[in-house]
N, C-alpha and C. Protein backbone atom coordinates (compact mmCIF):
# COMPACT_ATOMS: atom_id res chain seq x y z
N UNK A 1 -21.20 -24.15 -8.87
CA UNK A 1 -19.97 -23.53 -8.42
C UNK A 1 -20.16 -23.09 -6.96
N UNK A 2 -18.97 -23.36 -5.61
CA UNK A 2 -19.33 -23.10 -4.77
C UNK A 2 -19.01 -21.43 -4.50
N UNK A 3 -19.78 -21.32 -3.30
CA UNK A 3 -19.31 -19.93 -3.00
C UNK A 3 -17.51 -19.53 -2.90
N UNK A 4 -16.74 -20.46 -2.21
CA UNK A 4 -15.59 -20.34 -2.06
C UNK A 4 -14.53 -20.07 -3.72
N UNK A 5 -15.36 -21.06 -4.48
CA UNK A 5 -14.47 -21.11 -5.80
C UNK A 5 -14.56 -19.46 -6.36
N UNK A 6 -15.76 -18.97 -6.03
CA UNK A 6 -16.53 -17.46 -6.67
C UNK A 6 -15.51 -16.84 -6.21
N UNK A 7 -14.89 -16.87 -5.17
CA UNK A 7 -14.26 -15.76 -3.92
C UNK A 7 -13.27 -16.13 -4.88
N UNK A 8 -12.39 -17.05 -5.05
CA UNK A 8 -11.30 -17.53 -5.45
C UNK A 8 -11.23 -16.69 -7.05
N UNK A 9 -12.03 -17.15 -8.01
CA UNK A 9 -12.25 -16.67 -8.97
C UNK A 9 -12.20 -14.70 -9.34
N UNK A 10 -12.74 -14.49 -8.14
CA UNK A 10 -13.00 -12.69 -8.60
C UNK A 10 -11.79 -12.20 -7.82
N UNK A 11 -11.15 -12.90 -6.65
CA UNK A 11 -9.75 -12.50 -6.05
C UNK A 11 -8.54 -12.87 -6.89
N UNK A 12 -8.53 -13.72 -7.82
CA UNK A 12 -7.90 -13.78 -9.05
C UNK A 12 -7.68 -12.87 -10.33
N UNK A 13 -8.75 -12.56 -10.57
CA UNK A 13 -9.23 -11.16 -11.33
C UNK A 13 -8.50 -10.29 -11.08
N UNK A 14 -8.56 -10.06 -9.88
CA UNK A 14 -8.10 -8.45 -8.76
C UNK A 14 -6.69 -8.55 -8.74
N UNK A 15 -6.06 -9.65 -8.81
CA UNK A 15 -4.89 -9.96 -8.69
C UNK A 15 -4.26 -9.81 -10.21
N UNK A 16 -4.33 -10.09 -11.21
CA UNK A 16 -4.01 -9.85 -12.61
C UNK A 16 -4.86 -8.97 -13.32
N UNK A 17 -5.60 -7.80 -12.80
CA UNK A 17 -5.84 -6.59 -13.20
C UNK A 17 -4.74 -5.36 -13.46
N UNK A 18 -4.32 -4.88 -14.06
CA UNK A 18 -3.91 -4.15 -14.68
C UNK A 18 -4.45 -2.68 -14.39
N UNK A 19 -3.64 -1.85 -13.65
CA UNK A 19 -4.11 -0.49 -13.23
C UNK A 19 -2.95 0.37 -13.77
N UNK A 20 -3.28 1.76 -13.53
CA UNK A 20 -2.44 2.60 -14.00
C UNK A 20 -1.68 3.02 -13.02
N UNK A 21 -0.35 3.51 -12.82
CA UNK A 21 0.59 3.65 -11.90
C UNK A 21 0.35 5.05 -11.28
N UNK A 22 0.16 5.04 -9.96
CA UNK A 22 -0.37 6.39 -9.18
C UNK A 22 1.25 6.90 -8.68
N UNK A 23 1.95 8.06 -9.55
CA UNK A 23 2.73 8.67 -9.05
C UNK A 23 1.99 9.63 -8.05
N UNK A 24 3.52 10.14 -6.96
CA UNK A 24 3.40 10.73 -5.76
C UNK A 24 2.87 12.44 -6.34
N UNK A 25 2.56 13.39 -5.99
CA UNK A 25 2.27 14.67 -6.23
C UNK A 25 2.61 15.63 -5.20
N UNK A 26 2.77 17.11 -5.06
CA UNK A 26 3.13 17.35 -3.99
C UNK A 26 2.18 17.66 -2.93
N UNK A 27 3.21 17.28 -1.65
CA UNK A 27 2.00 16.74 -0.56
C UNK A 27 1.71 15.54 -0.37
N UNK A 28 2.06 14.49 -0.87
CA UNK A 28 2.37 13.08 -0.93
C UNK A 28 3.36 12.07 -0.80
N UNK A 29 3.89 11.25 -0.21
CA UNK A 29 4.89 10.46 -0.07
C UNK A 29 4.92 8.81 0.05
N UNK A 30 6.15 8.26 -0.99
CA UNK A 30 5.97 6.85 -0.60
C UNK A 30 5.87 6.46 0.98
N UNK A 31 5.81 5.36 1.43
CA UNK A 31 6.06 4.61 2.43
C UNK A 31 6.31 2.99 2.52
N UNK A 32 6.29 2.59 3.06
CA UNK A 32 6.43 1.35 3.77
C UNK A 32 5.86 1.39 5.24
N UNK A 33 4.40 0.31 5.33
CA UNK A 33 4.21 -0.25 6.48
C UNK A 33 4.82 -0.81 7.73
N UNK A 34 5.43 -0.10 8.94
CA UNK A 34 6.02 -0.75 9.54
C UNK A 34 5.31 -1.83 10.71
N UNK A 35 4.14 -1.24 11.48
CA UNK A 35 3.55 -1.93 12.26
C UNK A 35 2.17 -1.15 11.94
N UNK A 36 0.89 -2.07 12.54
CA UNK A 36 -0.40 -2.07 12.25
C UNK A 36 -0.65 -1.83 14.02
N UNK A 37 -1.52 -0.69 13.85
CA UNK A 37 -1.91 -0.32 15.43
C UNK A 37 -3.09 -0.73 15.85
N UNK A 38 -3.89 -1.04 14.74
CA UNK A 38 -5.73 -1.15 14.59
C UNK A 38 -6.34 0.20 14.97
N UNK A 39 -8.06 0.11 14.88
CA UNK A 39 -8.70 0.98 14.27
C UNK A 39 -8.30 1.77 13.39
N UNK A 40 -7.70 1.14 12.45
CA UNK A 40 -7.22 1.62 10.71
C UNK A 40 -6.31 2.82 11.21
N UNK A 41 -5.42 2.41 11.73
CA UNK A 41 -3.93 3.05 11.86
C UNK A 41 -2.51 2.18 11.87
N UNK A 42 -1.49 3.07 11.36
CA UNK A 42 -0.21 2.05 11.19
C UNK A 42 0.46 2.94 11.19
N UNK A 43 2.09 2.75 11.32
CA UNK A 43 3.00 3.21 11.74
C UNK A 43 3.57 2.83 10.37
N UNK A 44 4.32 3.60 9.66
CA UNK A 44 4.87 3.76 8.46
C UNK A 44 6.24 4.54 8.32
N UNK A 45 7.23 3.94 7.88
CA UNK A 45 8.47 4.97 7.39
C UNK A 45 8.21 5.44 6.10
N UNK A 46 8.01 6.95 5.97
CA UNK A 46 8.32 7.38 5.11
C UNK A 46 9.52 7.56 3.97
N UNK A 47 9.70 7.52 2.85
CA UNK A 47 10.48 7.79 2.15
C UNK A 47 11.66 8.78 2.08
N UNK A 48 10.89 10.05 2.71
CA UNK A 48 11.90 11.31 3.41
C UNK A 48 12.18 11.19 4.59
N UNK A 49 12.68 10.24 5.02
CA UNK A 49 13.03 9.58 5.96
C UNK A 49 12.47 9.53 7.63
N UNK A 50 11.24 10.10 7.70
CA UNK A 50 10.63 10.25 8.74
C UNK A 50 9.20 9.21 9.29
N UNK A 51 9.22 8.69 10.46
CA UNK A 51 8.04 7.67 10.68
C UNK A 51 6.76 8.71 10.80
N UNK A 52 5.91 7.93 10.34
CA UNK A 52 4.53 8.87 10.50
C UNK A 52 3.57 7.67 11.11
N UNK A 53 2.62 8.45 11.72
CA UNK A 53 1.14 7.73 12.05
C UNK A 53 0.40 8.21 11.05
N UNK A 54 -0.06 6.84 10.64
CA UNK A 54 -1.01 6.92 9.70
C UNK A 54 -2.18 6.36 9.47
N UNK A 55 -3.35 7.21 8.89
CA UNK A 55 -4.76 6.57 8.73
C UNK A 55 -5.09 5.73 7.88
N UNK A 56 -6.04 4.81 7.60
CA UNK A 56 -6.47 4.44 6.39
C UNK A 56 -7.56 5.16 5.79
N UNK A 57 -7.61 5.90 5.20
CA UNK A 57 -8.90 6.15 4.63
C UNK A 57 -10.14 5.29 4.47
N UNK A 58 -11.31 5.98 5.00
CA UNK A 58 -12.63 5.14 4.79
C UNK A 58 -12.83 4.60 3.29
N UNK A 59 -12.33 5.09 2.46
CA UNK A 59 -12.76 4.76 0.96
C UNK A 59 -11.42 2.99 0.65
N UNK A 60 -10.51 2.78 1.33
CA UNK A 60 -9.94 1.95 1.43
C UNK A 60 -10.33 1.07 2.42
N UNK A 61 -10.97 1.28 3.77
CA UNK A 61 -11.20 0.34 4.90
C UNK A 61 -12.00 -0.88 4.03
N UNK A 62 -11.75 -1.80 4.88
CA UNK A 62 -12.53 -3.34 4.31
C UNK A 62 -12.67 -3.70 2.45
N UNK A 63 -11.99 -2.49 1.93
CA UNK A 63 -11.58 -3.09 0.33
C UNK A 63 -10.41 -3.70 -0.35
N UNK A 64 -9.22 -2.77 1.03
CA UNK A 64 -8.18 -2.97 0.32
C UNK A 64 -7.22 -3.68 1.72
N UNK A 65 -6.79 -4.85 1.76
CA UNK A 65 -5.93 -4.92 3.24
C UNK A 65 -4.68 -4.65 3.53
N UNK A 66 -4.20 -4.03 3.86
CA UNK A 66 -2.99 -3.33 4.31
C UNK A 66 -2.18 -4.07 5.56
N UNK A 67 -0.79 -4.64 4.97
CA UNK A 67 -0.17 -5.65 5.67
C UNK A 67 1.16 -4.81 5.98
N UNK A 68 1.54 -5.81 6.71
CA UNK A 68 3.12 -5.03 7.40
C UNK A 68 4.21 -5.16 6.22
N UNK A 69 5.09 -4.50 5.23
CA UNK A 69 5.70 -4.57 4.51
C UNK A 69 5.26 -4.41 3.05
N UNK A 70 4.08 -3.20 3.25
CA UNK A 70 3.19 -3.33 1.94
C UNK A 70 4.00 -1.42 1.34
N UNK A 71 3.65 -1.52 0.16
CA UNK A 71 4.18 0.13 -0.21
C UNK A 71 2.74 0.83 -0.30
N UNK A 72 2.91 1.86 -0.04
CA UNK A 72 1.78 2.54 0.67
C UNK A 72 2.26 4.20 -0.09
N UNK A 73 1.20 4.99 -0.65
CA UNK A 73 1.15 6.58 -0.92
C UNK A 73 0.47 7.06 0.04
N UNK A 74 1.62 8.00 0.96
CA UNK A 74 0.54 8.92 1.89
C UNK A 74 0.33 10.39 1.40
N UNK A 75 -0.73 10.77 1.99
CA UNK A 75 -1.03 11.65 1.61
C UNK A 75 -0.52 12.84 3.05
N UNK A 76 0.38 13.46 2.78
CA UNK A 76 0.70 14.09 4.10
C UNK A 76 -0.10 15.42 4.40
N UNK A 77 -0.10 15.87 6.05
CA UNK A 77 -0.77 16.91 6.74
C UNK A 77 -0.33 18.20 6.66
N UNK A 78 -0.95 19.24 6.71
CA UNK A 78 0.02 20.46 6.75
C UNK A 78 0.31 20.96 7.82
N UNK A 79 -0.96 20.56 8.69
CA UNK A 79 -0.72 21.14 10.52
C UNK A 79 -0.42 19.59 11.41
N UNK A 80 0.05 18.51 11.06
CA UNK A 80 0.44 17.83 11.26
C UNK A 80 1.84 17.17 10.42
N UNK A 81 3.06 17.62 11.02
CA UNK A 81 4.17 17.00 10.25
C UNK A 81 4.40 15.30 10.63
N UNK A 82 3.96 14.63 11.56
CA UNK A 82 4.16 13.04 12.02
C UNK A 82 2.96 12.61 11.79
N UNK A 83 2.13 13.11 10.77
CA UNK A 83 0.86 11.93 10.72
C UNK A 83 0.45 12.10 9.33
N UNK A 84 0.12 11.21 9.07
CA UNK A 84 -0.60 11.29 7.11
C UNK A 84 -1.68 10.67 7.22
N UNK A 85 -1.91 10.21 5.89
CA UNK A 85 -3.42 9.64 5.57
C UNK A 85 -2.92 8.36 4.42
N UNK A 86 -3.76 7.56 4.46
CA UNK A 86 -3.27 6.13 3.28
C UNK A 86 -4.35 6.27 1.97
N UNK A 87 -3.45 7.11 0.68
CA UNK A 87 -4.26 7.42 -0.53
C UNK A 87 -4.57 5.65 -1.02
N UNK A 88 -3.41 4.97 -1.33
CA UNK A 88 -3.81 4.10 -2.12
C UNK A 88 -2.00 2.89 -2.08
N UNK A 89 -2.50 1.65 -2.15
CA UNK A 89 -1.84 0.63 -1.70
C UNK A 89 -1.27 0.45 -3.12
N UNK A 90 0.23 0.10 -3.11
CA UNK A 90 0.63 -0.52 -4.04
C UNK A 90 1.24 -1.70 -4.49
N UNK A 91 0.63 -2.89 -4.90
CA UNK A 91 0.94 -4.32 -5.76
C UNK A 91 2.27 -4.14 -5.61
N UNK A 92 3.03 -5.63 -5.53
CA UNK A 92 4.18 -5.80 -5.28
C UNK A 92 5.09 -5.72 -6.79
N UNK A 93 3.84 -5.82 -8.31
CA UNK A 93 4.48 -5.45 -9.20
C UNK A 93 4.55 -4.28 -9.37
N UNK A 94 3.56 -3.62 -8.78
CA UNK A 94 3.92 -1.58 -9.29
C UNK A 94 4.77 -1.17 -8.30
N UNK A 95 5.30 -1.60 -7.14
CA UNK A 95 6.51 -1.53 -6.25
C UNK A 95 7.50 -1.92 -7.06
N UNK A 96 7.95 -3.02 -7.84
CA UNK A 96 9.06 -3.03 -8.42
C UNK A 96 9.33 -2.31 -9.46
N UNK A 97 7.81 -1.91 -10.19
CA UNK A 97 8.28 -0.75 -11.24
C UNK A 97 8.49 0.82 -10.37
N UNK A 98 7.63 1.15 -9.59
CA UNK A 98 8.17 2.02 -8.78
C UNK A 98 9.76 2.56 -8.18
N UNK A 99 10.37 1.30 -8.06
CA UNK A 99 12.03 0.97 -7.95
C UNK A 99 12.40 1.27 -9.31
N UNK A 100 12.20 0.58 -10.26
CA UNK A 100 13.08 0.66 -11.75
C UNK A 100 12.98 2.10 -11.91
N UNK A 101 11.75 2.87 -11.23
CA UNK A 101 11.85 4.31 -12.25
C UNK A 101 12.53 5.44 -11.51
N UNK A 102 13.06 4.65 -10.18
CA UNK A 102 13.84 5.49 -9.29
C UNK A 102 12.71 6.28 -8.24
N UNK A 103 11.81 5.72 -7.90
CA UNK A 103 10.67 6.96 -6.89
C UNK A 103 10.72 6.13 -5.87
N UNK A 104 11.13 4.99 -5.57
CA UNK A 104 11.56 4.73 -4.37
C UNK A 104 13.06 3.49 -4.01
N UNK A 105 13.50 4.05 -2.74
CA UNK A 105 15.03 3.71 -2.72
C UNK A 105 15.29 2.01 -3.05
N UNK A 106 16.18 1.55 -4.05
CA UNK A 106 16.73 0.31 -4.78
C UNK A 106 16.48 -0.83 -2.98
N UNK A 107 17.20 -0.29 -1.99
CA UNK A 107 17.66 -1.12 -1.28
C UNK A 107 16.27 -1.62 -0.42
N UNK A 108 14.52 -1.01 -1.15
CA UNK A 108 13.79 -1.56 -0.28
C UNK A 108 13.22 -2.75 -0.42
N UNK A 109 12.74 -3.54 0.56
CA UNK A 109 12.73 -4.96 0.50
C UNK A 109 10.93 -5.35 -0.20
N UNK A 110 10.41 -5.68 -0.69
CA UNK A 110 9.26 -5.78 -1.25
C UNK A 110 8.55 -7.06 -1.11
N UNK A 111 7.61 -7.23 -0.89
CA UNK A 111 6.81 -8.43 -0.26
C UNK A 111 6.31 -9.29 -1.85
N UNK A 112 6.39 -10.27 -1.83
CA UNK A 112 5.59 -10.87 -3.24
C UNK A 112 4.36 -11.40 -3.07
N UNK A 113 3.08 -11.29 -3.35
CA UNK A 113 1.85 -11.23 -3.20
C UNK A 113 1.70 -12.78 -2.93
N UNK A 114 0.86 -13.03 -2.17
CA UNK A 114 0.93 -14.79 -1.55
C UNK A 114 -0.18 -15.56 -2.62
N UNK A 115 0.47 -16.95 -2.63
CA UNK A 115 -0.28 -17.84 -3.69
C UNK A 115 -1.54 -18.32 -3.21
N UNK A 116 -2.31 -18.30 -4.20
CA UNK A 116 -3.55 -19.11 -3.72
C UNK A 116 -3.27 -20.91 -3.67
N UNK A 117 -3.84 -21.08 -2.81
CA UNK A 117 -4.21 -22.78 -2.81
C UNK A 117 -5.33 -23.19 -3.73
N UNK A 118 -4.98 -24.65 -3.99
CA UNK A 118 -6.20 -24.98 -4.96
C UNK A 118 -7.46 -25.76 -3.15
């Protein structure tokens, strides 16, 4: 088996894994990715309708990739009202259940996770 098929194989996995749904808590807010700034920062609209700068957390850097139009839980500042932190990325299927259960607005547009090639 080559190395590439391995990659293919365990990124498959990751992709039809089954996690538990991380509601928001207070001090937390949906988002949406609007632009990627680098050194693990992005520009995000919040849900309460305000743009924030935002971090990625080290415990997410190089595990999880964070694209422009991805749904995103921030974790917001208390001495900072325009900047948060990125708890944890959410699958384009827990975004649509996220919509059905009403925690974020019907009219947002949601990305569908890209196909692998054989």
């Amino acid at each position: 088996m080559k190395i590439n098929e391995k990659k293919k194989i365990s990124l498959e996995k990751k992709i039809n894994e089954k996690k538990e749904l991380i509601f928001k808590e207070d001090g937390q807010e949906y988002a949406q990715i609007l632009k990627m700034l680098g050194n693990g920062r992005c520009e995000a609209y919040c849900f309460d309708g305000i743009k924030r700068l935002c971090h990625i957390r080290g415990k997410l850097k190089k595990k999880i990739w964070i694209n422009v139009g991805d749904i995103v839980l921030v974790g917001l500042r208390d001495f900072q009202k325009d900047k948060g932190d990125i708890m944890s990325k959410y699958s384009p299927e827990e975004s649509k259940y996220l919509r059905t259960y009403g925690e974020i607005p019907s009219e947002t547009p949601i990305q569908s996770h890209f196909n692998l090639k054989n």
